[in-house]
Protein backbone atom coordinates (compact mmCIF):
# COMPACT_ATOMS: atom_id res chain seq x y z
CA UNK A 1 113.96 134.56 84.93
CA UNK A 2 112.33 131.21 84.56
CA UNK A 3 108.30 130.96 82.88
CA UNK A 4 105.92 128.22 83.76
CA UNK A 5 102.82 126.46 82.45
CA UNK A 6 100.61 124.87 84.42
CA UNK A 7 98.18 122.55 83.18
CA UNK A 8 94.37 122.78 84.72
CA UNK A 9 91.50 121.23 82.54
CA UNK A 10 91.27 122.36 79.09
CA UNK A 11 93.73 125.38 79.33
CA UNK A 12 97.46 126.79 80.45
CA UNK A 13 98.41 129.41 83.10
CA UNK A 14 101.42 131.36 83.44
CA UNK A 15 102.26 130.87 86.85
CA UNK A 16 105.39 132.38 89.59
CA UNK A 17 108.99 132.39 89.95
CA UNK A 18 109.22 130.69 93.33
CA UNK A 19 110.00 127.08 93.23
CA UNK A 20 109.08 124.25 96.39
CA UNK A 21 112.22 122.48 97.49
CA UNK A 22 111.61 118.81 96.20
CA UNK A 23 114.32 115.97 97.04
CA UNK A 24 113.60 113.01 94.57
CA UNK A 25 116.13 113.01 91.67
CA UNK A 26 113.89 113.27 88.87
CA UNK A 27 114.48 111.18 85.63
CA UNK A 28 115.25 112.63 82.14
CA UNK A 29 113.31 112.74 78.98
CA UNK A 30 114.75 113.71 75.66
CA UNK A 31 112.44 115.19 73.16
CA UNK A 32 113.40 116.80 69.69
CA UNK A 33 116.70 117.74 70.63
CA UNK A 34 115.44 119.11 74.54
CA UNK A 35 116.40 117.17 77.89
CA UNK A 36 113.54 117.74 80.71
CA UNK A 37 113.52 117.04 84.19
CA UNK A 38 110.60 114.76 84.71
CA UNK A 39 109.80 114.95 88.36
CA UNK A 40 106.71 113.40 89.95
CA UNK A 41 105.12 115.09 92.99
CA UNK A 42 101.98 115.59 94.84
CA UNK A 43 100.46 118.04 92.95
CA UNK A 44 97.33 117.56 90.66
CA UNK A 45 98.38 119.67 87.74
CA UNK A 46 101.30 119.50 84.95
CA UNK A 47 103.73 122.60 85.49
CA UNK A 48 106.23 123.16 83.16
CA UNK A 49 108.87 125.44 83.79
CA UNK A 50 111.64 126.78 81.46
CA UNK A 51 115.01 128.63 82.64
CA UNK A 52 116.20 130.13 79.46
CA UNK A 53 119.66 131.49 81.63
CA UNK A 54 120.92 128.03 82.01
CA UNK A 55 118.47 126.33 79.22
CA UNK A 56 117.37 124.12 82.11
CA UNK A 57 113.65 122.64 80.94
CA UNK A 58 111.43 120.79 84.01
CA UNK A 59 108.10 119.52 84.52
CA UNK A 60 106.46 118.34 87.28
CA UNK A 61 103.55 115.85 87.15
CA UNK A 62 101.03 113.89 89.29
CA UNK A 63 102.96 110.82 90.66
CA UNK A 64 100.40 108.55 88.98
CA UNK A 65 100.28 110.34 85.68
CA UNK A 66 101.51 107.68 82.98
CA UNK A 67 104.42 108.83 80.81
CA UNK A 68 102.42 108.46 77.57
CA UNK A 69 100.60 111.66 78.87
CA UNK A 70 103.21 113.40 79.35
CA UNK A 71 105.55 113.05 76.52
CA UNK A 72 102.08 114.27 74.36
CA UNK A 73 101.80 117.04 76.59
CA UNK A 74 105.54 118.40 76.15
CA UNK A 75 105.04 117.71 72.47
CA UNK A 76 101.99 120.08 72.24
CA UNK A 77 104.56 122.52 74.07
CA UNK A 78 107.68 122.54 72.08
CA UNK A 79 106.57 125.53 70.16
CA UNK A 80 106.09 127.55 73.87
CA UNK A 81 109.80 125.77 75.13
CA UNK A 82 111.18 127.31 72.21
CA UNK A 83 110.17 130.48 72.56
CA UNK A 84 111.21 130.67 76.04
CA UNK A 85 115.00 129.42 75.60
CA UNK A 86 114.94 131.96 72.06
CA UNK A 87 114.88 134.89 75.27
CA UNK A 88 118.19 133.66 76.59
CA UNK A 89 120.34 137.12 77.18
CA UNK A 90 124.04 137.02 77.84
CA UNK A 91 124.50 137.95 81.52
CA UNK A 92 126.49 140.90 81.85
CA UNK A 93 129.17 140.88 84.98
CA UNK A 94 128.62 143.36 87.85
CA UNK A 95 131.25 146.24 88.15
CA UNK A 96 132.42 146.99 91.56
CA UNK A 97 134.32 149.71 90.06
CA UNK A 98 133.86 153.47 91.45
CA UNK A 99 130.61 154.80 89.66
CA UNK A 100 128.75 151.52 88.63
CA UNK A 101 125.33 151.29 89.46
CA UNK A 102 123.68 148.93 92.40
CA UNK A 103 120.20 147.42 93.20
CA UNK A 104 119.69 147.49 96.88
CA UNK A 105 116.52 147.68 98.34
CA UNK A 106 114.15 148.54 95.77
CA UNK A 107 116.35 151.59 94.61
CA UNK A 108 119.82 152.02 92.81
CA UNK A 109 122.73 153.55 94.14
CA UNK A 110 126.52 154.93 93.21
CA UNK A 111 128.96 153.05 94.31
CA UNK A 112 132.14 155.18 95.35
CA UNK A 113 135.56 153.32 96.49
CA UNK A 114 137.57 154.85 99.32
CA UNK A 115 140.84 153.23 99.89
CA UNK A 116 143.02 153.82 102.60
CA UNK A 117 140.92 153.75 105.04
CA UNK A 118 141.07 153.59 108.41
CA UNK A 119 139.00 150.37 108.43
CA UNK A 120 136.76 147.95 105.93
CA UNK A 121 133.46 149.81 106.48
CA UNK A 122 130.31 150.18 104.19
CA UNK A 123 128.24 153.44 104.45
CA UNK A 124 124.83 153.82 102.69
CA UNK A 125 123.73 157.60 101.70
CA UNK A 126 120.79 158.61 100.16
CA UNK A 127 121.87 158.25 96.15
CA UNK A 128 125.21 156.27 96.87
CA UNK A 129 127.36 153.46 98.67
CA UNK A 130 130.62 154.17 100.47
CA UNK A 131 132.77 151.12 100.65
CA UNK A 132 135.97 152.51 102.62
CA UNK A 133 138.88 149.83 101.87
CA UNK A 134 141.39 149.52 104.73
CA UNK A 135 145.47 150.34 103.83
CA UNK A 136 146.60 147.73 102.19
CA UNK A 137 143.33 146.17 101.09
CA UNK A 138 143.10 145.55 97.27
CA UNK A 139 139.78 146.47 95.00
CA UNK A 140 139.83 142.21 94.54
CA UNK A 141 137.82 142.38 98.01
CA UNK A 142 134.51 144.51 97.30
CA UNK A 143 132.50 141.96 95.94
CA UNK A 144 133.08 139.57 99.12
CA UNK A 145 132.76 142.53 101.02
CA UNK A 146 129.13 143.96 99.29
CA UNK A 147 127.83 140.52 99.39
CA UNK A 148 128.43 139.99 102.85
CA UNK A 149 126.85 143.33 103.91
CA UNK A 150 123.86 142.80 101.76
CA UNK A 151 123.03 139.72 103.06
CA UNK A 152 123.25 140.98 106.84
CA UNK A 153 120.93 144.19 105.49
CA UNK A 154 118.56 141.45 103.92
CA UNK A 155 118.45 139.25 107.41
CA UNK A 156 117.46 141.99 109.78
CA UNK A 157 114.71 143.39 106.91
CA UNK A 158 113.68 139.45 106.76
CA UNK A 159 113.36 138.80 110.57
CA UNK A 160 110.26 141.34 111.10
CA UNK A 161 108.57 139.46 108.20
CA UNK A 162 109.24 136.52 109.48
CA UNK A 163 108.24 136.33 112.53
CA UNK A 164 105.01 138.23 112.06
CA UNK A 165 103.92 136.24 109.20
CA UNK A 166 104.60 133.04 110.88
CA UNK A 167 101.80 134.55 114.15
CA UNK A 168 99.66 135.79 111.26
CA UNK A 169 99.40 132.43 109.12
CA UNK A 170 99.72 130.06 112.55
CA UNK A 171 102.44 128.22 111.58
CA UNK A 172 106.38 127.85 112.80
CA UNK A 173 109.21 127.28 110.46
CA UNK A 174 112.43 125.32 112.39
CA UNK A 175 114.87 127.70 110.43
CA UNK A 176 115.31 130.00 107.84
CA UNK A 177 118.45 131.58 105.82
CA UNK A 178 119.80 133.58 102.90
CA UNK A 179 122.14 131.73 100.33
CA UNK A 180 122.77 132.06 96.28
CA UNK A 181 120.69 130.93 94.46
CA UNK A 182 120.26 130.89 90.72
CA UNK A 183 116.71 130.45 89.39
CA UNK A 184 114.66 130.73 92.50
CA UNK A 185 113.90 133.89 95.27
CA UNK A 186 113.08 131.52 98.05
CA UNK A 187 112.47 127.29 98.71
CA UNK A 188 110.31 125.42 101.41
CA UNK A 189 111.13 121.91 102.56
CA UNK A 190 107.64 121.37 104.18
CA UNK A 191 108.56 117.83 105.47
CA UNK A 192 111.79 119.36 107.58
CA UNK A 193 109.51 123.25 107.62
CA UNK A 194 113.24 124.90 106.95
CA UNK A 195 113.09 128.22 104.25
CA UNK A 196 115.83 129.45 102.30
CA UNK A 197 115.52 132.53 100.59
CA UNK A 198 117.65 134.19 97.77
CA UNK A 199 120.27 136.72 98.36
CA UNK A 200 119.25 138.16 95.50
CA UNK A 201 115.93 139.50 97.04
CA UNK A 202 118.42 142.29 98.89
CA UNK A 203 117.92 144.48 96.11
CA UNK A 204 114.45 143.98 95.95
CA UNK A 205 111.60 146.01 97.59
CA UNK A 206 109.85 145.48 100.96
CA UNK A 207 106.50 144.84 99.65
CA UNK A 208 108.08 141.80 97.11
CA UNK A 209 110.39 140.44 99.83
CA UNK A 210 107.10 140.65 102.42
CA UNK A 211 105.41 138.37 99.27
CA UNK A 212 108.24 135.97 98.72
CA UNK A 213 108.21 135.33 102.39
CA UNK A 214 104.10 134.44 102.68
CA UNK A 215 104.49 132.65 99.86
CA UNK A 216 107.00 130.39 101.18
CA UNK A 217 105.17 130.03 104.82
CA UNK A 218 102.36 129.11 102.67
CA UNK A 219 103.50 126.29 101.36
CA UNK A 220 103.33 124.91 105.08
CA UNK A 221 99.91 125.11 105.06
CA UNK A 222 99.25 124.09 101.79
CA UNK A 223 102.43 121.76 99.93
CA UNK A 224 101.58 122.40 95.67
CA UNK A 225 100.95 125.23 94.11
CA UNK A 226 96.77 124.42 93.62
CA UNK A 227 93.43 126.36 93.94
CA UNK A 228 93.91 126.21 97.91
CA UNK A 229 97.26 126.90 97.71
CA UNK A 230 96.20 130.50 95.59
CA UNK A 231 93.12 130.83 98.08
CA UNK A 232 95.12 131.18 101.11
CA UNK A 233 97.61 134.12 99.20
CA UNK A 234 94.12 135.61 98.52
CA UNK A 235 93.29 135.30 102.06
CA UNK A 236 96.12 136.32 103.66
CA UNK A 237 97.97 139.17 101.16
CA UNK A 238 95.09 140.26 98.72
CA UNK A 239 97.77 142.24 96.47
CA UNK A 240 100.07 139.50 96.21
CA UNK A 241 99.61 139.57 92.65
CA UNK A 242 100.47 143.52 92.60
CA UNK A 243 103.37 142.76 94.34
CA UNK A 244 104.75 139.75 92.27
CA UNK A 245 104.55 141.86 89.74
CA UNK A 246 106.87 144.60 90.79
CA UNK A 247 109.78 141.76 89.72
CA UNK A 248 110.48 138.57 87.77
CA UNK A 249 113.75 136.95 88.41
CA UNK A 250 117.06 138.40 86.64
CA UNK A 251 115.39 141.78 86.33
CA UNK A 252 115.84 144.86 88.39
C-alpha cells in the first residue's frame, strides 16, 4: 500500500494507488534523516507519495517549481511521512501448502495438492483450487505453477476490458501486459501508449480490475493526475470512486 498527498491551493488530498510510468531518473533529497525521490513532471500540483513496504518516499513537482519550494513543502510534511512509514507491517510469505488460503478473483479459495497425477493441471471449484502435480513433480513447483495460471486467468478477464474501453474512451493502446510489480496495480507510458498492469490484480474483483484499466487508458487522454484528468473518470465510470475503494494495494 502506498498513500499520497497532493498539493492544490491552500489544502492536501489523499489521492490513488496507481502510479504513471515516468522515465527521467529523478534526483535525491535528504531531509531529517529521509531520502526522497524528487522527480519533475508535467503536472501542476505537488504529489507526495509514501511506500511504507519498502520505506520508499517520492514527490513529484512542476518542472519549473524551484527547489526552495519544495524542500519547505516536505518539511511541513515530515509529521504525515512519519506516520505513513510508522504503518510498515512485516509481509508474511504465502503458503502453497494443502489448506492455505488464496485471493483469486475477488473471493478466497482452499488450496488442495494432488500429487501423482496424471499431468500438471489446475482445477478451480466453487470454495477450492485443485493443483494436480504430475509423478515425479516436487511441491517446490506450485508457486511457478499458480502464478503462471493466474496470470493467463487475469489476461483473458483483461482482454474484454480492454478492448471495450479502448472503443468507449476513443483511444488505442500499441500493447498491453501483466508483470510483478511491487507498489503499483497498473503503469501508462503515454509517449510509447504501452500499459502494464499488475499480476497482483488476479485476485482482485471485476469491477476494480474494470477501474484500474480506465484509469490507465485515461491517462492517454489526459497525461497527470489533474481536475481533467478526475473529470474524464467522472465522465466515463461515475463509481470509480466506489470501486477504488473495494482495495488499496497489499490488502485483500
Amino acid at each position: 500500500m502506498w498513500l499520497l498527498y497532493e498539493s492544490r491551493g491552500c489544502g492536501y488530498l489523499c489521492e490513488g494507488d496507481i502510479d504513471l510510468e515516468v522515465s527521467k531518473k529523478p534526483k535525491i533529497i535528504t531531509l531529517k534523516g529521509h531520502s526522497i525521490e524528487l522527480q519533475r513532471k508535467h503536472v501542476k500540483n505537488i504529489n507526495l507519495a509514501v511506500y511504507p513496504a519498502t520505506g520508499r518516499i517520492r514527490v513529484s513537482v512542476p518542472e519549473r517549481m524551484d527547489e526552495e519550494h519544495v524542500v519547505k513543502f516536505l518539511e511541513s510534511k515530515l509529521g504525515w511521512i512519519r506516520r505513513q512509514l510508522a504503518k510498515t507491517k512485516p509481509k508474511i510469505p504465502i503458503s502453497y501448502e494443502s489448506g492455505s488460503t488464496h485471493q483469486l478473483e475477488g473471493k478466497s479459495y482452499i488450496l488442495n495438492l494432488m500429487p501423482d497425477a496424471s499431468s500438471n493441471r489446475i482445477r478451480l471449484h466453487e470454495t477450492h483450487i485443485d493443483l494436480y502435480l504430475q509423478v515425479g513433480r516436487s511441491s517446490e513447483h506450485v508457486p511457478k505453477m499458480m502464478k503462471e495460471w493466474c496470470r493467463a486467468r487475469l489476461k483473458a478477464r483483461v482482454q474484454p476490458l480492454m478492448s471495450k474501453w479502448q472503443r468507449v474512451l476513443g483511444v488505442e493502446v500499441s500493447s498491453w501486459n501483466v508483470k510483478q510489480m511491487k507498489t503499483k496495480w497498473g503503469s501508462c507510458n503515454t509517449r510509447d501508449k504501452r500499459i502494464w498492469l499488475s499480476l497482483e490484480l488476479a485476485k482482485k474483483s471485476d469491477e476494480y480490475l474494470e477501474y484500474v484499466i480506465v484509469h490507465e487508458l485515461v491517462h492517454l487522454l489526459e497525461r497527470g493526475h489533474n481536475a481533467h484528468f478526475y473529470a474524464l473518470l467522472d465522465q466515463y465510470l461515475p463509481d470509480w470512486r466506489q470501486r477504488k475503494a473495494l482495495s488499496a494495494f497489499g490488502q485483500q
